[in-house]
N, C-alpha and C. Protein backbone atom coordinates (compact mmCIF):
# COMPACT_ATOMS: atom_id res chain seq x y z
N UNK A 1 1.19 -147.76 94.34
CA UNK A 1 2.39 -148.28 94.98
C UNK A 1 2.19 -148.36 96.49
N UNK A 2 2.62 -149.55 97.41
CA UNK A 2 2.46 -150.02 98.63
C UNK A 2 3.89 -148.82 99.21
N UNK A 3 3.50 -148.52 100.64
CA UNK A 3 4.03 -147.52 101.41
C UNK A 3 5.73 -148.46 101.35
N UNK A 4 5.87 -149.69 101.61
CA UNK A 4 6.78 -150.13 101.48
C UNK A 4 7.77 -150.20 100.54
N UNK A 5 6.98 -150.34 99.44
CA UNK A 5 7.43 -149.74 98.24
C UNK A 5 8.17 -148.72 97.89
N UNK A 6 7.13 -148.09 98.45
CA UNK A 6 7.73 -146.42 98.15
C UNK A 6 8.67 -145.98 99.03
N UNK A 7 8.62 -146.75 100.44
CA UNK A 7 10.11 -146.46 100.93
C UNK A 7 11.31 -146.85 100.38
N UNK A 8 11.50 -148.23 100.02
CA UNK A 8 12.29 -148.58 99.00
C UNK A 8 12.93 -147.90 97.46
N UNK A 9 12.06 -147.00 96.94
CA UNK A 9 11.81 -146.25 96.07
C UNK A 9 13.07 -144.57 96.86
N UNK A 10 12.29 -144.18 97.71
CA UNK A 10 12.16 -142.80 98.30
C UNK A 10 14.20 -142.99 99.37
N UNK A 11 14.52 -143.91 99.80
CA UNK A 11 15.93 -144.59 100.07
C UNK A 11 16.88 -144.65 99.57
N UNK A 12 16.32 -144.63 97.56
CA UNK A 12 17.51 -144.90 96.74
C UNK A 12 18.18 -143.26 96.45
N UNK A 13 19.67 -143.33 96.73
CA UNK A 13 20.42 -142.44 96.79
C UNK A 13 20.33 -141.83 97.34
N UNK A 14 19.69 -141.53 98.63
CA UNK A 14 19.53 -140.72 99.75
C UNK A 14 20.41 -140.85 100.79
N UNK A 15 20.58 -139.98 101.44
CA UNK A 15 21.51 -139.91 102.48
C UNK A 15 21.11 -140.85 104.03
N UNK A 16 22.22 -141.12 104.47
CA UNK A 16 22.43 -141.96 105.67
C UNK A 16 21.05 -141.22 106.66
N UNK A 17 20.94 -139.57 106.49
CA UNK A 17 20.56 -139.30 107.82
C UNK A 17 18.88 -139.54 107.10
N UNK A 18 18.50 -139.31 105.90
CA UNK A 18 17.75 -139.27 105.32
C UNK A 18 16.87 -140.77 105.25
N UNK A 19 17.62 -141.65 104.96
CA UNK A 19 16.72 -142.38 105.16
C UNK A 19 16.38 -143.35 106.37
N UNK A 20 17.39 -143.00 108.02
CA UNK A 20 16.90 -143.22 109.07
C UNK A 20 15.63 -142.40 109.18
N UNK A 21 15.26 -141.08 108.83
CA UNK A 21 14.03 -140.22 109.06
C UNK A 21 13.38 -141.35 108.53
N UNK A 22 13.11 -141.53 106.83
CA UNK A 22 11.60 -141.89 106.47
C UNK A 22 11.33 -143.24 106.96
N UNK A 23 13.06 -144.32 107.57
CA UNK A 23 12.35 -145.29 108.16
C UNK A 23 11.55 -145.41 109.62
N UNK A 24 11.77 -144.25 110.48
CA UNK A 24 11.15 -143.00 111.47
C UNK A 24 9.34 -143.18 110.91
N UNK A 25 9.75 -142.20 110.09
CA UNK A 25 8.11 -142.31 109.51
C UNK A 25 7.15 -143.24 109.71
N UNK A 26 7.85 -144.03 108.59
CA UNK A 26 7.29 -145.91 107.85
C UNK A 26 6.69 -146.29 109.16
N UNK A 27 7.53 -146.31 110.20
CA UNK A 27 7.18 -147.15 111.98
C UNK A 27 6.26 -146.11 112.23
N UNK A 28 6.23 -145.22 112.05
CA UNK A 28 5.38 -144.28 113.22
C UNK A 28 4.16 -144.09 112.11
N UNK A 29 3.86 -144.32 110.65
CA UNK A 29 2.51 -144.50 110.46
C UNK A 29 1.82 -145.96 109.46
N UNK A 30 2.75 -146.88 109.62
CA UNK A 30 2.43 -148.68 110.30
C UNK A 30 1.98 -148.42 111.80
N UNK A 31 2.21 -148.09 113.24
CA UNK A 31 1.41 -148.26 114.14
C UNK A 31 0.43 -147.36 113.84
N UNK A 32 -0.08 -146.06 113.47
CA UNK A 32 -1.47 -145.57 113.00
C UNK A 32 -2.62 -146.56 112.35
N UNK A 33 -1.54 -147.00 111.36
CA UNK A 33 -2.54 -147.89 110.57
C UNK A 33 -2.73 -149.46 111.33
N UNK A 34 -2.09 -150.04 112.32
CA UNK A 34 -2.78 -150.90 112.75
C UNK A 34 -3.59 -150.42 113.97
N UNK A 35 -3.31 -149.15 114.56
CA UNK A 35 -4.39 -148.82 115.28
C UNK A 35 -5.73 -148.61 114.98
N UNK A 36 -5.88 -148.57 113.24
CA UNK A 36 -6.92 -148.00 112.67
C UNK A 36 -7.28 -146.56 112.70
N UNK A 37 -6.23 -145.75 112.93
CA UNK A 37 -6.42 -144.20 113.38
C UNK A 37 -6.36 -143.76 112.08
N UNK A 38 -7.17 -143.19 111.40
CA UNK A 38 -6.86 -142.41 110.01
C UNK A 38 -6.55 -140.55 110.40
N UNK A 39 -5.64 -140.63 110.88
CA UNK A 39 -4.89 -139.48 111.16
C UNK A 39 -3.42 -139.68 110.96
N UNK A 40 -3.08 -139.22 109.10
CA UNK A 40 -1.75 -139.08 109.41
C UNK A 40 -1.20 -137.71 108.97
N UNK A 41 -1.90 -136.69 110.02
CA UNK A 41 -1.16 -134.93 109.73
C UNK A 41 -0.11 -134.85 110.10
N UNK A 42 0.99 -134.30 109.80
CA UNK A 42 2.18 -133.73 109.95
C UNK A 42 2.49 -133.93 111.41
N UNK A 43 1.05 -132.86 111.77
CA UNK A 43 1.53 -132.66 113.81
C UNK A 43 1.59 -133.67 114.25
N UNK A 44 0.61 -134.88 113.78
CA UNK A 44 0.38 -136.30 114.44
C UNK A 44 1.86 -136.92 114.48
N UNK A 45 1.92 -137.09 112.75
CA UNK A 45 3.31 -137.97 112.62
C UNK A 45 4.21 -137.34 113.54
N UNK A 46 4.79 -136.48 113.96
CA UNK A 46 5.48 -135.24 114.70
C UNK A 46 5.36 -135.98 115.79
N UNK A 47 4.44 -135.47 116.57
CA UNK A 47 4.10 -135.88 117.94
C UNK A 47 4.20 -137.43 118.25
N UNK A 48 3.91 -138.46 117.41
CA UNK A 48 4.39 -139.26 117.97
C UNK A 48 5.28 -140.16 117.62
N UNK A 49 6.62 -138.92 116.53
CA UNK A 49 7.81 -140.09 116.47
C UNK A 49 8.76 -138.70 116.78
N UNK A 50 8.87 -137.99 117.61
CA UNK A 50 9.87 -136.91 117.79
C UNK A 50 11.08 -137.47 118.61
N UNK A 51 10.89 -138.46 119.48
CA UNK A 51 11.91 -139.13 120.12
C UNK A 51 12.51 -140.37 119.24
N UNK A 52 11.63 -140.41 118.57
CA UNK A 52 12.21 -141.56 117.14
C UNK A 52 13.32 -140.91 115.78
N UNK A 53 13.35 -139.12 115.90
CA UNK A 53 14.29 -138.35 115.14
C UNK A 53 12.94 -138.12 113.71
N UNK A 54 12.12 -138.19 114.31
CA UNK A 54 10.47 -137.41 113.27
C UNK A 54 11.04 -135.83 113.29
N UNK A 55 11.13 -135.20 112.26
CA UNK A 55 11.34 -134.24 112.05
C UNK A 55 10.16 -133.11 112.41
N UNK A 56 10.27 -131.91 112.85
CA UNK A 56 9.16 -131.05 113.28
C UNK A 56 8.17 -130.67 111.86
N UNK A 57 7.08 -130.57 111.91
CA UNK A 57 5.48 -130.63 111.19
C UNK A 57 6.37 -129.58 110.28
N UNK A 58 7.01 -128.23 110.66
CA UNK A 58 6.84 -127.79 109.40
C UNK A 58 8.47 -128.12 108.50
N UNK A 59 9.11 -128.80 109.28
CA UNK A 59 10.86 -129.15 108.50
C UNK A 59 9.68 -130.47 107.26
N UNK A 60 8.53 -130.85 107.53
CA UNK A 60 8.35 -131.85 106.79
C UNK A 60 7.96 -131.07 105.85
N UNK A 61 7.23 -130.19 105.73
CA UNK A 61 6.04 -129.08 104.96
C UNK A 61 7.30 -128.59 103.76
N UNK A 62 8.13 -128.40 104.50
CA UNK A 62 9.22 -127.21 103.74
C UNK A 62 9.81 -128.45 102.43
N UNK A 63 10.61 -127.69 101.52
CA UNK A 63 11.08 -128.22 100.28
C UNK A 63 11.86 -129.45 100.32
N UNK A 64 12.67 -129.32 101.52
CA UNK A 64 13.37 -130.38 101.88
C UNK A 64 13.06 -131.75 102.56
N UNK A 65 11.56 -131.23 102.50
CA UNK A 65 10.67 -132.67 103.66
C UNK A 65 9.75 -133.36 102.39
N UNK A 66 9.95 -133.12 100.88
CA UNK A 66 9.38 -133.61 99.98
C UNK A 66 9.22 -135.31 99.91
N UNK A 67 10.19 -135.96 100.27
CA UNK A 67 10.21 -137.37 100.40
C UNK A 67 9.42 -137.90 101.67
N UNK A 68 9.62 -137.01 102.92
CA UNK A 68 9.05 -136.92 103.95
C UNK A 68 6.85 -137.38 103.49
N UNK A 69 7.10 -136.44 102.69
CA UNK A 69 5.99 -136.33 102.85
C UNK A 69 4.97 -137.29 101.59
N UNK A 70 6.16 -137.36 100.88
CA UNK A 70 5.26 -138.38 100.01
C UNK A 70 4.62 -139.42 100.47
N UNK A 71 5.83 -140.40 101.68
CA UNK A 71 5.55 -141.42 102.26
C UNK A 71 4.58 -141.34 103.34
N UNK A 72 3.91 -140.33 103.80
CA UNK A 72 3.18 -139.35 104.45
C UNK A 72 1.80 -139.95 103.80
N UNK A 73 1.83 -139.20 102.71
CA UNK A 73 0.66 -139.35 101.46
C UNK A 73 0.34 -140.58 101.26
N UNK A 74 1.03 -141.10 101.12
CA UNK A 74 0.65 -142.80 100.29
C UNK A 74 0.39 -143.43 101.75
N UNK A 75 0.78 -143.65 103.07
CA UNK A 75 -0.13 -144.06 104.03
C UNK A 75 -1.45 -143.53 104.22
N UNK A 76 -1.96 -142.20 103.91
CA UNK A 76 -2.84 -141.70 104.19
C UNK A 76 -3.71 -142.19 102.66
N UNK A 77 -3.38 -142.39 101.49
CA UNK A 77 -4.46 -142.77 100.30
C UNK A 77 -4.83 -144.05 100.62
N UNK A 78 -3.48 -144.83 101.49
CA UNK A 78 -3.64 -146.52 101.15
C UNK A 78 -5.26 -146.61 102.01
N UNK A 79 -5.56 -145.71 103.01
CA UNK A 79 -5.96 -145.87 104.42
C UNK A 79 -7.44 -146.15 103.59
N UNK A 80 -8.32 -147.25 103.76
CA UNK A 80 -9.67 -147.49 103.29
C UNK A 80 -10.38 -146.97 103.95
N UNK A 81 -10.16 -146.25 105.39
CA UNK A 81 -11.06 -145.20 105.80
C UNK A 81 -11.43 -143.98 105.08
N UNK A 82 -10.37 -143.58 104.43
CA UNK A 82 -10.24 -142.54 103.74
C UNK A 82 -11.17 -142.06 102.14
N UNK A 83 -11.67 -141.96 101.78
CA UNK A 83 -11.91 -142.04 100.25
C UNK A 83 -12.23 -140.25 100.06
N UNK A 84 -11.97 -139.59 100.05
CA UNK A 84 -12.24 -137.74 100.05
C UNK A 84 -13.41 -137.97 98.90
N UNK A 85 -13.09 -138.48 97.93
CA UNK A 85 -13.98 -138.82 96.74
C UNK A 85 -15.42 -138.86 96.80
N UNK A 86 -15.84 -139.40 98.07
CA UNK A 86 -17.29 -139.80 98.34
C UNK A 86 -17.77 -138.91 99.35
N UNK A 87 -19.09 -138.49 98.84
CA UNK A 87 -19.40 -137.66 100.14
C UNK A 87 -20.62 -138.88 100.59
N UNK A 88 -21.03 -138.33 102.33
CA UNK A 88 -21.54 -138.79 103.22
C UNK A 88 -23.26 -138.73 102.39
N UNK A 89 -23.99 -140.01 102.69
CA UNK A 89 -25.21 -139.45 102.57
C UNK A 89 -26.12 -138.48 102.71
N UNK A 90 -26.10 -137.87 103.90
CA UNK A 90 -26.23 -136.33 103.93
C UNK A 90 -26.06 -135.44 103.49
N UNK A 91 -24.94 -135.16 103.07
CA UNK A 91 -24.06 -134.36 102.22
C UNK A 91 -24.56 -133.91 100.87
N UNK A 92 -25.07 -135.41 100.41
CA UNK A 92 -25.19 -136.00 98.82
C UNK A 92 -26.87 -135.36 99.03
N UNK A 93 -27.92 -135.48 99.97
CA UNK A 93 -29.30 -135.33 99.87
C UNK A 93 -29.11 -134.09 98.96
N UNK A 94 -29.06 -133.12 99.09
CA UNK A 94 -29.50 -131.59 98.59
C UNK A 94 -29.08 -131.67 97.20
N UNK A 95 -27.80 -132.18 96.62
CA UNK A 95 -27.59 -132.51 95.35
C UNK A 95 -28.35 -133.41 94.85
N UNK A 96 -28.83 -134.61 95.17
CA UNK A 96 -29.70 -134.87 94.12
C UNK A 96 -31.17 -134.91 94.04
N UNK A 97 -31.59 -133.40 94.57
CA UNK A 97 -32.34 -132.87 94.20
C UNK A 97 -32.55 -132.08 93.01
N UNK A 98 -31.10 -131.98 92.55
CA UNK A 98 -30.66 -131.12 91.10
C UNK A 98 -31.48 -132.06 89.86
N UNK A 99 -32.05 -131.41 89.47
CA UNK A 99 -32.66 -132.51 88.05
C UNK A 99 -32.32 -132.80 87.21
N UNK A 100 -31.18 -131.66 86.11
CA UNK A 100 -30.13 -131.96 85.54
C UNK A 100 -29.31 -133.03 85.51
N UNK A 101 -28.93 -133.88 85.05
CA UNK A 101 -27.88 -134.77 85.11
C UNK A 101 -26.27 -133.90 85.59
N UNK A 102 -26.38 -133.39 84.01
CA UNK A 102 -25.26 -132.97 84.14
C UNK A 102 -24.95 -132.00 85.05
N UNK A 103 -25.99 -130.84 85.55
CA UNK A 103 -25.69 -130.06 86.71
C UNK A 103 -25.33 -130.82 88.21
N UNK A 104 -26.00 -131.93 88.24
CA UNK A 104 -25.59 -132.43 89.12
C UNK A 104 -24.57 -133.15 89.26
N UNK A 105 -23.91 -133.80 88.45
CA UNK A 105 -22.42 -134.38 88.40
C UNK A 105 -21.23 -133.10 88.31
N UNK A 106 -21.38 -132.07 88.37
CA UNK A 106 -20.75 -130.68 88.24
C UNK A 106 -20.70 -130.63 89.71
N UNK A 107 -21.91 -130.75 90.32
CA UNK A 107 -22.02 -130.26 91.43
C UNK A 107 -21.43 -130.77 92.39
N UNK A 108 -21.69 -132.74 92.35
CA UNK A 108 -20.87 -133.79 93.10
C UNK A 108 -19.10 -133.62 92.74
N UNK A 109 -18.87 -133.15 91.93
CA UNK A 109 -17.46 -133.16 91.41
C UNK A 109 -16.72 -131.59 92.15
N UNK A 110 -17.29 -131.13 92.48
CA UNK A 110 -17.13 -129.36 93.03
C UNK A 110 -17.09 -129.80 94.95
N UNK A 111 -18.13 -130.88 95.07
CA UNK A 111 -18.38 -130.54 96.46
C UNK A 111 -17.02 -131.46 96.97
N UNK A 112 -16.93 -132.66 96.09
CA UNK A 112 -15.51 -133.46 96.66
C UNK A 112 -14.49 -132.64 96.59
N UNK A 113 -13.97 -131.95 95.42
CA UNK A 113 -13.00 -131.16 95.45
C UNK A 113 -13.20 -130.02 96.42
N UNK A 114 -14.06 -129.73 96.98
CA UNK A 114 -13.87 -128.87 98.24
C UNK A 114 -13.66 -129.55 99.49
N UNK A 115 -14.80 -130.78 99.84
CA UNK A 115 -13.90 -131.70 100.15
C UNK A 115 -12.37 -131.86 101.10
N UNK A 116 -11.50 -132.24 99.49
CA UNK A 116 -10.80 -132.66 99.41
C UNK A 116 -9.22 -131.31 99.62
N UNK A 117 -9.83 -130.33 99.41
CA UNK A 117 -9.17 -129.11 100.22
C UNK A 117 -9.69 -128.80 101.52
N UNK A 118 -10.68 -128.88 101.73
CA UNK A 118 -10.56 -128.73 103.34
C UNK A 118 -9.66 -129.64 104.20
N UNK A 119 -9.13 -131.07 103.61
CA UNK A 119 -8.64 -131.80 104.45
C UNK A 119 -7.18 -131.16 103.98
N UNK A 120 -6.65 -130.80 103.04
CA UNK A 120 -5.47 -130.70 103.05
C UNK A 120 -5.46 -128.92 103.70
N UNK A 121 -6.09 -128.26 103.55
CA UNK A 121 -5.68 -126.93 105.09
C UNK A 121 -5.85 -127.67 106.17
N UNK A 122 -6.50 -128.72 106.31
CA UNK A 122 -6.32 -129.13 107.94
C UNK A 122 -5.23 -129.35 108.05
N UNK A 123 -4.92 -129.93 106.99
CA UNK A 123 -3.06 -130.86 107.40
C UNK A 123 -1.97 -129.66 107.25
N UNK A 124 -2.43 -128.37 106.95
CA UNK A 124 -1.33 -127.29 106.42
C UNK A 124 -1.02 -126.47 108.16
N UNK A 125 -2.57 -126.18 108.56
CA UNK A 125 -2.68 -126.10 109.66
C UNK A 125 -3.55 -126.11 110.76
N UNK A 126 -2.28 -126.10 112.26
CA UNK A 126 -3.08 -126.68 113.02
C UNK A 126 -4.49 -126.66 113.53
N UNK A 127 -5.10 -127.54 114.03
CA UNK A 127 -6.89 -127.14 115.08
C UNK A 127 -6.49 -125.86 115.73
N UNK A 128 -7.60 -125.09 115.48
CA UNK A 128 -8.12 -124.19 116.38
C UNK A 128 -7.08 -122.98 116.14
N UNK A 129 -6.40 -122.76 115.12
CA UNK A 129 -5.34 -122.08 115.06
C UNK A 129 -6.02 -120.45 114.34
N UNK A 130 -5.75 -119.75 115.14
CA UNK A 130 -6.74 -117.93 115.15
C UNK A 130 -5.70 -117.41 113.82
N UNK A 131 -6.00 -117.20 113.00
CA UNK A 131 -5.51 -116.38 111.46
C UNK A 131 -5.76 -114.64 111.89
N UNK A 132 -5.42 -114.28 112.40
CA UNK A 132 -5.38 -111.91 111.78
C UNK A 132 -5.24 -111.93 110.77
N UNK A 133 -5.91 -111.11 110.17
CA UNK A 133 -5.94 -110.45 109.12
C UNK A 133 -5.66 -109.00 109.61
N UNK A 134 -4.56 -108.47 109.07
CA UNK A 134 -4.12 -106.72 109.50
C UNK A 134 -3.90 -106.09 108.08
N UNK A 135 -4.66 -104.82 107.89
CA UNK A 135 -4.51 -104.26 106.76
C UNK A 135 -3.46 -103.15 107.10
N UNK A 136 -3.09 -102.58 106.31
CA UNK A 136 -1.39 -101.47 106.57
C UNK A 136 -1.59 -100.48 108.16
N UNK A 137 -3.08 -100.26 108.19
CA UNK A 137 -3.41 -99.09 109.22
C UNK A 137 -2.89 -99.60 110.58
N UNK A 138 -2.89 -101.67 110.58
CA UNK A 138 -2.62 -101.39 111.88
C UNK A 138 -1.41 -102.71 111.49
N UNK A 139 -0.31 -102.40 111.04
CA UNK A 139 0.57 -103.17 110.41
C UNK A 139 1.78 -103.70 111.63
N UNK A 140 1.53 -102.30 112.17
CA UNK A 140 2.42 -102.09 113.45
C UNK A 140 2.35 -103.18 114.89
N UNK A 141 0.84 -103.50 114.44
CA UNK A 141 0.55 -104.48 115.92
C UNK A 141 0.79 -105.81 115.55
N UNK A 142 1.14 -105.95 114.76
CA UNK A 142 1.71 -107.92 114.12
C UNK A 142 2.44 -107.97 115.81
N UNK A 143 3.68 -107.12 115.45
CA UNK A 143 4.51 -108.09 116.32
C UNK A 143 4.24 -108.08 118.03
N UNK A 144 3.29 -107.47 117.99
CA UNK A 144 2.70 -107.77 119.25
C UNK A 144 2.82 -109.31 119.68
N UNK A 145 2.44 -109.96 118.24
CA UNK A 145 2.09 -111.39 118.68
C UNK A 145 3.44 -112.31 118.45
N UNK A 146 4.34 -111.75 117.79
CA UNK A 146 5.29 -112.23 117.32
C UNK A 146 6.24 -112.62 118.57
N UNK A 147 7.02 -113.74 119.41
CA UNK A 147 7.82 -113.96 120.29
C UNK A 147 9.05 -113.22 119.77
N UNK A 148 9.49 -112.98 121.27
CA UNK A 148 10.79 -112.04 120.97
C UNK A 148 12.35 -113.20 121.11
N UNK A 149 13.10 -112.69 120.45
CA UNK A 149 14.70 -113.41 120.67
C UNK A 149 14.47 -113.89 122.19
N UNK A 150 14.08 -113.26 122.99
CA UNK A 150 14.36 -113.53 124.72
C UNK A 150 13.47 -114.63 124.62
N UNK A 151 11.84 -114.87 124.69
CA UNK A 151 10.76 -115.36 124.39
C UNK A 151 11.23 -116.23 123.63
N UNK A 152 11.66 -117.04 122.29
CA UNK A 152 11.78 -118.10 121.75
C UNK A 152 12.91 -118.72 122.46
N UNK A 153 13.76 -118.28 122.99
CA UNK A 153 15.11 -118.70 123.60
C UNK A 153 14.23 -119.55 124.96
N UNK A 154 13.17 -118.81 125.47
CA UNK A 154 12.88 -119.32 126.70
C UNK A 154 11.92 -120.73 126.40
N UNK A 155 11.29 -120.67 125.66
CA UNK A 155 10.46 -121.86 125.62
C UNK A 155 11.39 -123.08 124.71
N UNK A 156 12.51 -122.66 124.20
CA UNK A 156 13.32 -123.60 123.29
C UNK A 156 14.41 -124.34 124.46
N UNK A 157 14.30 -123.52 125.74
CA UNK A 157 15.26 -124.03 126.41
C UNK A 157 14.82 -125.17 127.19
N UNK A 158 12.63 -124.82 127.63
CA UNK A 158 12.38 -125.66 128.11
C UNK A 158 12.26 -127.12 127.45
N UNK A 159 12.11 -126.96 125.94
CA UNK A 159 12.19 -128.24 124.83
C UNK A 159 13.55 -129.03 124.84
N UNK A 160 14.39 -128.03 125.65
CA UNK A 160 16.05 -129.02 125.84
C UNK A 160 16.47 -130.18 126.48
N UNK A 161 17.38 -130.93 126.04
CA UNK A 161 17.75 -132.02 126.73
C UNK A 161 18.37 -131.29 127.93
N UNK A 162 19.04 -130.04 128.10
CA UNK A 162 19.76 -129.73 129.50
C UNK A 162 18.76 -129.53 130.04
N UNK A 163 17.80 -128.57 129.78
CA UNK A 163 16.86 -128.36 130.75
C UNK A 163 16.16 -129.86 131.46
N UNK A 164 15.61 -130.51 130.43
CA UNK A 164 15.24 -131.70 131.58
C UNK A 164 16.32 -132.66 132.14
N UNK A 165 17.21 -133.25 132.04
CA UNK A 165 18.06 -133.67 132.23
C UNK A 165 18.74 -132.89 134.09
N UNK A 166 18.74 -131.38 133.73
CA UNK A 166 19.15 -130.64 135.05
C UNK A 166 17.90 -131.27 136.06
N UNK A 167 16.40 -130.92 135.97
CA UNK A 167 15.49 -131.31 136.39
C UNK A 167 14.87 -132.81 136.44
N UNK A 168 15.57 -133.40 136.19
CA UNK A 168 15.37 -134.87 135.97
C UNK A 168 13.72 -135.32 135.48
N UNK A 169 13.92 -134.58 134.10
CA UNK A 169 12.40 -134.68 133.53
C UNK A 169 12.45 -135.81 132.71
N UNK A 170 11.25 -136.08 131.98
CA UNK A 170 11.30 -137.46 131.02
C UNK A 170 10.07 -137.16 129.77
N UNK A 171 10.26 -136.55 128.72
CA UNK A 171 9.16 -136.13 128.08
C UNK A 171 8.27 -137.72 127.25
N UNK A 172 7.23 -137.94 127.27
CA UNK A 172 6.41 -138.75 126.93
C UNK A 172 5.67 -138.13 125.85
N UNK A 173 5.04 -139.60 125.10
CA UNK A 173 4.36 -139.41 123.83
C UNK A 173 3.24 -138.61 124.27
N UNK A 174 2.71 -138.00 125.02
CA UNK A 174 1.35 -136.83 125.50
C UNK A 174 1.63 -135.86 125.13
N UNK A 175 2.69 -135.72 125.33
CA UNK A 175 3.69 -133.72 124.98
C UNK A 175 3.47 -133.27 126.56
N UNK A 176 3.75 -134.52 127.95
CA UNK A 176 4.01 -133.88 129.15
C UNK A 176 5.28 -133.94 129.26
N UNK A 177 5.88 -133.23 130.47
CA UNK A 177 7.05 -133.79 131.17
C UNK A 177 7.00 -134.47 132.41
N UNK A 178 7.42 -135.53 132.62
CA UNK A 178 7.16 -136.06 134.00
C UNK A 178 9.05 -136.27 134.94
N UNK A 179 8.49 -136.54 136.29
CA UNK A 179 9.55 -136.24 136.85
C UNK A 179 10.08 -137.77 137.28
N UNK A 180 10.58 -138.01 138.16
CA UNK A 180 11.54 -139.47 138.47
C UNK A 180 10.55 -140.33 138.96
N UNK A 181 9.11 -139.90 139.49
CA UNK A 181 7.91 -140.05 140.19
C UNK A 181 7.58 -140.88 139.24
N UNK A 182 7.00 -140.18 137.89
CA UNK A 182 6.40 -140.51 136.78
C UNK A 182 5.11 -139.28 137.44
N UNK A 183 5.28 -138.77 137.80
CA UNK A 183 4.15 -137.25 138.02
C UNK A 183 4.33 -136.31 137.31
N UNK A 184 3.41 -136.06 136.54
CA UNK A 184 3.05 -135.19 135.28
C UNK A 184 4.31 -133.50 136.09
N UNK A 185 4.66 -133.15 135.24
CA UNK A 185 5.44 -131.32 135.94
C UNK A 185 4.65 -130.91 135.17
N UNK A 186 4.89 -131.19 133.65
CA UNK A 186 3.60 -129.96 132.54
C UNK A 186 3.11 -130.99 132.07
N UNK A 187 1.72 -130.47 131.95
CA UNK A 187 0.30 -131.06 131.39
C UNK A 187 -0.05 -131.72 130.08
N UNK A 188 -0.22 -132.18 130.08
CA UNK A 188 -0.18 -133.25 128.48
C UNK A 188 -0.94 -132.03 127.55
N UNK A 189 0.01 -132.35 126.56
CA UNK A 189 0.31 -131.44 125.25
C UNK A 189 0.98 -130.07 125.47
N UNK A 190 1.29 -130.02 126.97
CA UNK A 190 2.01 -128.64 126.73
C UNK A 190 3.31 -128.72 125.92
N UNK A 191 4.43 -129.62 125.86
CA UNK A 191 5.29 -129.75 124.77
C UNK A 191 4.51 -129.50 123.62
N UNK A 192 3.57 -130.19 123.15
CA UNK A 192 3.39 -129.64 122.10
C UNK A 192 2.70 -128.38 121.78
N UNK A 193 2.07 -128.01 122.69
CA UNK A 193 1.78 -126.42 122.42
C UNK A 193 2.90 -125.39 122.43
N UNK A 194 3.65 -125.72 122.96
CA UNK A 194 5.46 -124.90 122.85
C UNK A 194 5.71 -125.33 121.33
N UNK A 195 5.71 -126.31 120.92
CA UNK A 195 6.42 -126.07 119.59
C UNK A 195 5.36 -125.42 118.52
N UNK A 196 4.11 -125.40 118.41
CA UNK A 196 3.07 -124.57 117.75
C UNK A 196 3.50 -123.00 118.08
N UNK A 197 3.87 -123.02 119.67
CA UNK A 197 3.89 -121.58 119.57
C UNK A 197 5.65 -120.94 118.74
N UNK A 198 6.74 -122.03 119.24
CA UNK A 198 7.39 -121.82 117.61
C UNK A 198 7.61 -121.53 116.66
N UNK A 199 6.76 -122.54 115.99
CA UNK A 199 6.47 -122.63 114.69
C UNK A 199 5.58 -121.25 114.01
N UNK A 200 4.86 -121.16 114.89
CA UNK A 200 3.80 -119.85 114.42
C UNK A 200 3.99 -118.57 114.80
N UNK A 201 4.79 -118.14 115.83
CA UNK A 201 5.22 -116.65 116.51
C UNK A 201 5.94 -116.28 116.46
């Protein structure tokens, strides 16, 4: 089924606010795909339809972003860049060195499906994102990392329309803020590193 399709599909009986989002979406990964960008992760779609009413990476993830994300999916299968199915020539050398037939079609069928999970933890989560592992002994130091009520209040205030608005800021598709100048105040992607730190602390 064509992404169009499936919006048409994903619309019926849905709510007013519901299906301004996935037509949100539809626009924001139609320009991916005529850019030829085969990137359509959550953060991406996020980042560049949040002023379009794109819902945040993980409101899509969660139970309620299921339609969200179908239409998500089916841009990202339609994408002929894409095939998870096939591995790279390189990839493929060391397997068919296997002499077996059948061990080796086991093997090609194992390596796509790994594959094909590595791309979906990419899309679960973000680059470069540090995982702890804490066993009970040191259970106590989690919330070290954890932002406090004061701490989420402060970086949620800088994500506000009052806050820039008081400061006469203008947030752009980079994740900067710029001022009446058009001179960067915070550094491209710091918006979006505020909402990672969010989402994750």
């Amino acid at each position: 089924m064509s992404p169009e399709l499936l919006l048409i599909k994903l619309k019926e009986k849905a709510s007013l606010k519901v299906c301004e989002t996935l037509d949100s979406i539809y626009q924001v990964c139609i320009e991916q795909q005529e850019r030829g960008i085969d990137d359509y992760s959550f953060a991406t779609i996020e980042r560049l339809g949040y002023k379009r009413g794109v819902p945040k990476a993980q409101s899509i993830r969660n139970k309620s972003g299921e339609k969200y994300r179908a239409l998500i999916k089916c841009f990202s299968e339609q994408n002929p860049v894409k095939d998870i199915a096939k591995l790279s020539r390189r990839e493929e050398d060391w397997i068919e060195e296997i002499s077996n037939p059948k061990h080796k079609l086991l093997v090609k069928i194992q390596a796509s499906e790994l594959r094909a999970a590595k791309k979906q933890i990419s899309e679960i989560l973000p680059p470069n994102l540090r995982i702890d592992v804490y066993d009970h002994k040191h259970a106590l130091t989690v919330t070290e990392y954890k932002l406090s009520d004061q701490e989420r209040r402060a970086l949620e205030y800088l994500l506000s329309s009052s806050f820039q608005q008081k400061w006469n800021l203008t947030a752009n598709e980079y994740g900067e803020l710029i001022d009446s100048n058009n001179s960067p105040v915070f550094k491209v992607a710091t918006l979006d590193a505020i909402k990672k730190a969010l989402d994750f602390l």
